[in-house]
Protein backbone atom coordinates (compact mmCIF):
# COMPACT_ATOMS: atom_id res chain seq x y z
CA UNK A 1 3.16 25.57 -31.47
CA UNK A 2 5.96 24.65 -33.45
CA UNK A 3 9.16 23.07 -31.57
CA UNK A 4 9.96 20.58 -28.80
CA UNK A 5 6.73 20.50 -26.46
CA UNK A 6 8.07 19.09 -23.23
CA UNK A 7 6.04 17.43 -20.47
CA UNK A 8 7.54 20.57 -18.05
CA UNK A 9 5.63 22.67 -20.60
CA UNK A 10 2.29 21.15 -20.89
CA UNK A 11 -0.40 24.14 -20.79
CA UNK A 12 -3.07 22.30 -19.14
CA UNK A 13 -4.60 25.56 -18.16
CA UNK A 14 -4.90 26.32 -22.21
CA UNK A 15 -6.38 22.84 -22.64
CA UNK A 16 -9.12 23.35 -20.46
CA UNK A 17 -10.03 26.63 -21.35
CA UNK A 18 -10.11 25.14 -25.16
CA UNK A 19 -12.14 22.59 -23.98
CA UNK A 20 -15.00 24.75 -21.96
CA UNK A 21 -15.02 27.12 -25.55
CA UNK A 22 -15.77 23.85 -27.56
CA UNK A 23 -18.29 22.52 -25.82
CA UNK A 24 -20.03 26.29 -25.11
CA UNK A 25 -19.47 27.09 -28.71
CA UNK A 26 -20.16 24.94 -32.04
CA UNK A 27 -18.61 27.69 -34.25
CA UNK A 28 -15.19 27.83 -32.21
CA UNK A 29 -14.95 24.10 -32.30
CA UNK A 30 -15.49 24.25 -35.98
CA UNK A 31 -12.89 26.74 -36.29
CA UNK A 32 -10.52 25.67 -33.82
CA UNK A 33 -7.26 23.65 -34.96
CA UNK A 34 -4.36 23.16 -32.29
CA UNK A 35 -1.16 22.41 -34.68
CA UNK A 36 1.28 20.90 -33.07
CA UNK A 37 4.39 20.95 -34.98
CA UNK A 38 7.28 19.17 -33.63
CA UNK A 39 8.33 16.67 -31.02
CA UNK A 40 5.75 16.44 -28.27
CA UNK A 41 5.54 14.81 -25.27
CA UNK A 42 3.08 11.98 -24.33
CA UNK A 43 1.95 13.49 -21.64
CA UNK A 44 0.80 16.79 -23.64
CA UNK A 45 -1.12 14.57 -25.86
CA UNK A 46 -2.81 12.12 -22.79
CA UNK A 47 -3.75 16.33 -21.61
CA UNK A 48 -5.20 17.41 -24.77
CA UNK A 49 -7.13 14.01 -25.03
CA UNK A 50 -8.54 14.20 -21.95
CA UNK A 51 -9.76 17.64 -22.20
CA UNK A 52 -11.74 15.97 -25.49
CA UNK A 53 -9.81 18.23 -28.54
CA UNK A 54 -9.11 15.40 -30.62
CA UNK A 55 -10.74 16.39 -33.41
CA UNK A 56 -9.08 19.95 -33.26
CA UNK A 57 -5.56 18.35 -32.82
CA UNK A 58 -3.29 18.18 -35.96
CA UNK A 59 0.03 16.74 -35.12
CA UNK A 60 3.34 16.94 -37.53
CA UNK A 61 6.31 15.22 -36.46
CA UNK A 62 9.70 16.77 -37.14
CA UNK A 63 9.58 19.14 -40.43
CA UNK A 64 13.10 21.16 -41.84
CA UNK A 65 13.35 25.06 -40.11
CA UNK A 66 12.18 26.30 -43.45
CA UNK A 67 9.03 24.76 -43.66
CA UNK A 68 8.62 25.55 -39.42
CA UNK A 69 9.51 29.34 -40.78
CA UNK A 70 6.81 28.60 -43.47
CA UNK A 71 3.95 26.94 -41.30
CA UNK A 72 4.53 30.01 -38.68
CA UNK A 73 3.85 32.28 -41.08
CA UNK A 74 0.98 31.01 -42.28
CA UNK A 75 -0.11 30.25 -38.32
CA UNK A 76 -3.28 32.83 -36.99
CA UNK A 77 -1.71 32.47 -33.36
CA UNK A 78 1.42 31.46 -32.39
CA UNK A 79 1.88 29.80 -29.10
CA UNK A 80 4.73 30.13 -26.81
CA UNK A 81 5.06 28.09 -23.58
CA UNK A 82 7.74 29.06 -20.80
CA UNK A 83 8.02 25.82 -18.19
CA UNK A 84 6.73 26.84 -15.09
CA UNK A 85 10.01 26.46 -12.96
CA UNK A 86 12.12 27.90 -10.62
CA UNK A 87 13.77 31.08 -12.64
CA UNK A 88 10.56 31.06 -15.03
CA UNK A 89 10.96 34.64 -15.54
CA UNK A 90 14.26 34.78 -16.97
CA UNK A 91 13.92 31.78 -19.51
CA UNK A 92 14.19 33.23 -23.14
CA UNK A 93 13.38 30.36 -25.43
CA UNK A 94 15.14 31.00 -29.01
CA UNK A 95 11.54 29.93 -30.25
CA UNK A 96 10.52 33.69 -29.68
CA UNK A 97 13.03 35.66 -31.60
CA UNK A 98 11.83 33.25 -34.73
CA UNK A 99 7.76 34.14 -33.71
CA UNK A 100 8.79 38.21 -33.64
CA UNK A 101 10.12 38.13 -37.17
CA UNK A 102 7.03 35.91 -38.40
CA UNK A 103 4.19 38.59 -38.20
CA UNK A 104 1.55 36.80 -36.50
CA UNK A 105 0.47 37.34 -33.21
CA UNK A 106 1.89 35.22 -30.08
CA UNK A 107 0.16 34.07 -26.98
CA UNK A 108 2.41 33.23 -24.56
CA UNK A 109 1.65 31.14 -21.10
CA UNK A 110 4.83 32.73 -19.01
CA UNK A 111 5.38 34.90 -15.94
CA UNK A 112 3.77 38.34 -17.17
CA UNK A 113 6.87 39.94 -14.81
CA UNK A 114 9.26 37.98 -17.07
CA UNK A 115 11.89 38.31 -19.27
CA UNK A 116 9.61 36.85 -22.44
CA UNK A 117 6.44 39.46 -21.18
CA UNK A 118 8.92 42.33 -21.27
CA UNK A 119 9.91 41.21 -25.04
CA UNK A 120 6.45 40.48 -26.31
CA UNK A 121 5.23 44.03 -24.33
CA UNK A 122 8.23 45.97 -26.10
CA UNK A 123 7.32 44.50 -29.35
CA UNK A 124 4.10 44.56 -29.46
CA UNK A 125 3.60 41.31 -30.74
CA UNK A 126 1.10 39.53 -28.49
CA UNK A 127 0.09 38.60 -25.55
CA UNK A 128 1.69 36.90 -22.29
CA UNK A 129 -0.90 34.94 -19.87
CA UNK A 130 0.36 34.03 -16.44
CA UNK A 131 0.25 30.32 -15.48
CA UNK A 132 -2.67 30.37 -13.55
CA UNK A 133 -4.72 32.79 -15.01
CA UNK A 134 -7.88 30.70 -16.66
CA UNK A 135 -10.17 33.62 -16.67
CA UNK A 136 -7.47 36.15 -18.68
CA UNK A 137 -6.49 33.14 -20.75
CA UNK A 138 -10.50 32.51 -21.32
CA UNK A 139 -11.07 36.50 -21.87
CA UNK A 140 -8.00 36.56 -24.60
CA UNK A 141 -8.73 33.62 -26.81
CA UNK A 142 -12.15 34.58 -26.81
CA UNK A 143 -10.59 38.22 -28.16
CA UNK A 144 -8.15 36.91 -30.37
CA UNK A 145 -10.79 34.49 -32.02
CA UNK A 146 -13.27 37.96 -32.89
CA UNK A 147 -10.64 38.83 -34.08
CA UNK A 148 -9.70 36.35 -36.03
CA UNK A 149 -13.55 36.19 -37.46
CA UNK A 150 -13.75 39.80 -38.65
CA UNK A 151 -10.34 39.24 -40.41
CA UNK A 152 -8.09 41.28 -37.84
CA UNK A 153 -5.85 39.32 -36.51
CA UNK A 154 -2.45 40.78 -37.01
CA UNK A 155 -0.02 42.27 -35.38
CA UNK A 156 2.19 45.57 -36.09
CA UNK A 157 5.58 44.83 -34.46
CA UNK A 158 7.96 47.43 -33.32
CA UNK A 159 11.38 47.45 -32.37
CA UNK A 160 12.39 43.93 -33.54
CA UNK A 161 15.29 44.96 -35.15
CA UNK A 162 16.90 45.00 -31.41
CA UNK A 163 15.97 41.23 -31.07
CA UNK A 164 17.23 40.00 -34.16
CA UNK A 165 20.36 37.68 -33.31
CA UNK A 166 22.88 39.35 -35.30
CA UNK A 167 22.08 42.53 -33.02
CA UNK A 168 22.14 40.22 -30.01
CA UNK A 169 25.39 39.16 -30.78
CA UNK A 170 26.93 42.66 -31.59
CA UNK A 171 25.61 43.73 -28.07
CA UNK A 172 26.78 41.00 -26.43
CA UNK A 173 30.61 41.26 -28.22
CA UNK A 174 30.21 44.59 -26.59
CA UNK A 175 29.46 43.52 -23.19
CA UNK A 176 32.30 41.26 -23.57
CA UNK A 177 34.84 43.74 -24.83
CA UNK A 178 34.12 46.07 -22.03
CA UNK A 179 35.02 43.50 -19.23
């Protein structure tokens, strides 16, 4: 994850799943690093202590937006977190139109009916887990890390061209313009 991680965003749910797969699994807890890159909340670090992932945690502070381009390019998963609030589904964090162009898969804890599950669905660039859902959460990491052991993890985007901000911004000069 790479951005502001607020306490209204703390995956717990992603924590504990992470948690049950390291203690089931010696190879996965080898494997496993959680890189948090960014500002994040106490309270997301008290979680992921408590659910025992110390060792798997790597925490960077603040870095510049090229080397946050850089480290999510070089990321096997990205993860994006929509805060489980009132009007969930129609939060668009700019965080995702910078994971589209990156190339590497995104797993994102959201409202699957939501605006970010209709994005990542349309691009084909990953996968959206509802809040509550442990045992599709569970069922996906366990995917994405056989995956990521046979040396397939990747994505093939399409239609990102539609995302990119200078195409948001013609569309919505045309919007505008047509008031």
């Amino acid at each position: 994850h790479i951005g502001l991680l607020p306490a209204q965003s703390n995956p717990k749910i992603l924590w504990k799943v992470l948690q049950e797969l390291v203690d089931k699994n010696e190879e996965f807890a080898s494997d496993l690093q959680v890189n948090l890159v960014g500002n994040v909340s106490e309270k997301v670090l008290d979680s992921i202590l408590e659910s025992g992932l110390k060792r798997q945690l790597k925490l960077t502070k603040y870095v510049h937006h090229s080397k946050a381009i850089k480290l999510q390019k070089q990321s096997q998963l990205l993860l994006l977190l929509i805060p489980q609030v009132d009007g969930a589904k129609g939060i668009v964090t700019g965080k995702i139109f910078e994971y589209l162009v990156s190339n590497r898969p995104i797993l994102a804890i959201a409202p699957i009916d939501g605006d970010v599950s209709k994005i990542i669905t349309d691009t084909k660039t990953g996968t959206v887990i509802d809040f509550e859902d442990e045992v599709q959460l569970k069922t996906t990491i366990l995917e994405i890390y056989k995956q990521f052991k046979k040396g397939n993890l990747r994505v093939e985007p399409k239609n990102i061209e539609k995302y990119h901000r200078k195409k948001l911004t013609e569309k919505l000069a045309q919007i505008i313009t047509n008031l």
